[in-house]
C-alpha atoms as a PDB file:
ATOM      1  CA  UNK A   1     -15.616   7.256  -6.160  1.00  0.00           C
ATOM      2  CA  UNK A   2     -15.821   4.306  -8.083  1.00  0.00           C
ATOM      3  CA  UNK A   3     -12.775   1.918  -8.204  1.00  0.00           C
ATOM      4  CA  UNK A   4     -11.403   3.284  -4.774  1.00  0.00           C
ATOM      5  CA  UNK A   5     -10.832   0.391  -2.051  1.00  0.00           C
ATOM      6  CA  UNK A   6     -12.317   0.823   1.189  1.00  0.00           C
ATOM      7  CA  UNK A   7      -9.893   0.390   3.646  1.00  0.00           C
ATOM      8  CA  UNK A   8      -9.135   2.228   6.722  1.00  0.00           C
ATOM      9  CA  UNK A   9      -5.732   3.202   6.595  1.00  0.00           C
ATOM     10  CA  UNK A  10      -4.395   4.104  10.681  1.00  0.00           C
ATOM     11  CA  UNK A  11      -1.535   5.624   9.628  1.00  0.00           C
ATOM     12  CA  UNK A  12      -1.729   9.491   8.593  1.00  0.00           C
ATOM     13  CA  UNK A  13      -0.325  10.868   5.486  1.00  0.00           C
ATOM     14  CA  UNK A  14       2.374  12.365   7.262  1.00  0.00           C
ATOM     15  CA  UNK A  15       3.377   9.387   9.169  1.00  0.00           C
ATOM     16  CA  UNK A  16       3.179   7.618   5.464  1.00  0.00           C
ATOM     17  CA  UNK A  17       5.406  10.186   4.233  1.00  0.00           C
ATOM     18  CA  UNK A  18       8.062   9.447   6.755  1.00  0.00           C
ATOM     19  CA  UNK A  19       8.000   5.962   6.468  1.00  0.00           C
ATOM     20  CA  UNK A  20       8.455   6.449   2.547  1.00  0.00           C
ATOM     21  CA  UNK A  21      11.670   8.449   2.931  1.00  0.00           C
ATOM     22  CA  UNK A  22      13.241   6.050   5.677  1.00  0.00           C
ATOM     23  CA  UNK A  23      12.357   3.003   3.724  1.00  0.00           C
ATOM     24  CA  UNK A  24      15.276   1.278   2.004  1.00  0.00           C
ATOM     25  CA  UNK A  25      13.681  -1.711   1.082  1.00  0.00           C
ATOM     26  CA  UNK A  26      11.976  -0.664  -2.640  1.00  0.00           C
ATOM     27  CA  UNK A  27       9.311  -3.167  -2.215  1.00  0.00           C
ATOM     28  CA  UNK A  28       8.082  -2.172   0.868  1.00  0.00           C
ATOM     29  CA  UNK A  29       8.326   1.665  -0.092  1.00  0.00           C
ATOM     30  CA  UNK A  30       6.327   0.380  -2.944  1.00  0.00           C
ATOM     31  CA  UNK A  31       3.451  -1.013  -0.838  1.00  0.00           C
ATOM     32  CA  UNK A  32       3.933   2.113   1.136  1.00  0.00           C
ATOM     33  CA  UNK A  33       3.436   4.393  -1.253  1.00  0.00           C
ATOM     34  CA  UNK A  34       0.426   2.611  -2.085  1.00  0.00           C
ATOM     35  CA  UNK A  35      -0.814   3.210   1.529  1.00  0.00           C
ATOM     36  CA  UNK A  36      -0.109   7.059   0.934  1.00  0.00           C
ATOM     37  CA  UNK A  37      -1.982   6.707  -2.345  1.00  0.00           C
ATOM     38  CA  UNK A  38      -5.019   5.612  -0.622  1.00  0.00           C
ATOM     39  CA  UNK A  39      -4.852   8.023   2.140  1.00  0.00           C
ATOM     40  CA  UNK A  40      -4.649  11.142  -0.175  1.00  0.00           C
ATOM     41  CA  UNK A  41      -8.342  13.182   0.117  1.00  0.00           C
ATOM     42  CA  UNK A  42      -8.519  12.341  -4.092  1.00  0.00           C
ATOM     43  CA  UNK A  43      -7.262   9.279  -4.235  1.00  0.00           C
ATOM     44  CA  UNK A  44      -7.274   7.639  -7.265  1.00  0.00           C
ATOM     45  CA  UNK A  45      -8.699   3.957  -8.376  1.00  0.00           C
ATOM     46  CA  UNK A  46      -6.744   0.699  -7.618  1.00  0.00           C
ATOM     47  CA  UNK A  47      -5.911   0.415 -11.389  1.00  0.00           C
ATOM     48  CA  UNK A  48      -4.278   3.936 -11.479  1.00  0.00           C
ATOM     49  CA  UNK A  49      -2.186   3.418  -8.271  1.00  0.00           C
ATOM     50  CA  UNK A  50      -1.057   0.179  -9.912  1.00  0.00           C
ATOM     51  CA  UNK A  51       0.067   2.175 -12.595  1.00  0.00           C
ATOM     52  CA  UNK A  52       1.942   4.406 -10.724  1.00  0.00           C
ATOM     53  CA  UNK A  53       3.944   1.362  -8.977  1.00  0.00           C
ATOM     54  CA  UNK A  54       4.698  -0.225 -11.616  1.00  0.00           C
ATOM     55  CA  UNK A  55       2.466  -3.915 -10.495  1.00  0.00           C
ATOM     56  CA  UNK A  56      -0.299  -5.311 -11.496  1.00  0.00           C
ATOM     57  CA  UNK A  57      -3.502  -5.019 -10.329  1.00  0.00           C
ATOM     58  CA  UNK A  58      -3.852  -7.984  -8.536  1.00  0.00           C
ATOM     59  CA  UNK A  59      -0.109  -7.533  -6.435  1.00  0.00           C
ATOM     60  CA  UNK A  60      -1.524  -4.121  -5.151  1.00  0.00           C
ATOM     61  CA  UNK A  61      -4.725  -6.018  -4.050  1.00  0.00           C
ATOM     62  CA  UNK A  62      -3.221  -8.650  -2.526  1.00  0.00           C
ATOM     63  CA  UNK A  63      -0.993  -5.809  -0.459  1.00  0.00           C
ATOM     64  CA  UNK A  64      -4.024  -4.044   0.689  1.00  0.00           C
ATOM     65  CA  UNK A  65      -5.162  -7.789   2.361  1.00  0.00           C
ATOM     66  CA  UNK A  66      -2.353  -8.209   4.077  1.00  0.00           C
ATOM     67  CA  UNK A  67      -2.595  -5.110   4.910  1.00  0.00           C
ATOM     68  CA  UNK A  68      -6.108  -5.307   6.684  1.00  0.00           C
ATOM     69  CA  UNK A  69      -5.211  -8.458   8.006  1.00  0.00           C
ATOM     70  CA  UNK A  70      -2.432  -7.245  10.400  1.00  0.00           C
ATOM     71  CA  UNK A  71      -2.375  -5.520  13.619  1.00  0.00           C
ATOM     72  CA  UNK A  72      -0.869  -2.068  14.604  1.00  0.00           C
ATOM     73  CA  UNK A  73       2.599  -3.640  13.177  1.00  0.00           C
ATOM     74  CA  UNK A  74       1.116  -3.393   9.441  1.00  0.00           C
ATOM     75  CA  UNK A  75       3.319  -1.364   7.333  1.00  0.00           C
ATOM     76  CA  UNK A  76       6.812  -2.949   8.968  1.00  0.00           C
ATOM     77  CA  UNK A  77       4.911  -6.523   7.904  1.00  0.00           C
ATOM     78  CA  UNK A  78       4.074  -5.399   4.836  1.00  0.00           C
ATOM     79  CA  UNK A  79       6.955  -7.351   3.330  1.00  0.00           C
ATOM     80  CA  UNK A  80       6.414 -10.592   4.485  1.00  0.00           C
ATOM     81  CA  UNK A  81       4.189 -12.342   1.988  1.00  0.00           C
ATOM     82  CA  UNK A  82       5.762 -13.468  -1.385  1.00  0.00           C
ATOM     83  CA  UNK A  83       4.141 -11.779  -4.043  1.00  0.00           C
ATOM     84  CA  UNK A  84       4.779 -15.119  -6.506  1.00  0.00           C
ATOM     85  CA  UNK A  85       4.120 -18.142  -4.442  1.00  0.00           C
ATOM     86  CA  UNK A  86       5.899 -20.863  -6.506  1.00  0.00           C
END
């Protein structure tokens, strides 16, 4: 599907799920419910799970790099990039 970012995702959805409802912090549920987004069999374009967080774009790309970028620890260092660098 067009607009869909490859990325392999290790968690499952289920694991994604629980990590959504144990999550206090809202921006990291936010980049986790991007995660579960992704993982979904339809998942939907980059653009429309922007939408559906409430970012831009560009913030939910940038998530997705860190993402890939980290080791087995990625979705409790999901939080530890500034969005805004001043």
């Amino acid at each position: 599907m067009a607009g869909v970012t490859r990325i392999e995702i290790r968690e499952t959805v289920a694991e994604l799920e629980a990590l959504i409802q144990q999550q206090r912090n809202p921006n990291l549920k936010e980049r986790l419910q991007v995660l579960y987004l992704l993982k979904l069999p339809n998942a939907i374009s980059i653009r429309e799970i922007a939408k559906v967080v409430g970012r831009n774009r560009g913030s939910v790309q940038r998530w997705l790099s860190q993402y890939r970028r980290t080791d087995s620890q990625a979705c409790s260092k999901l939080g530890t990039v500034r969005d805004d660098p001043k």
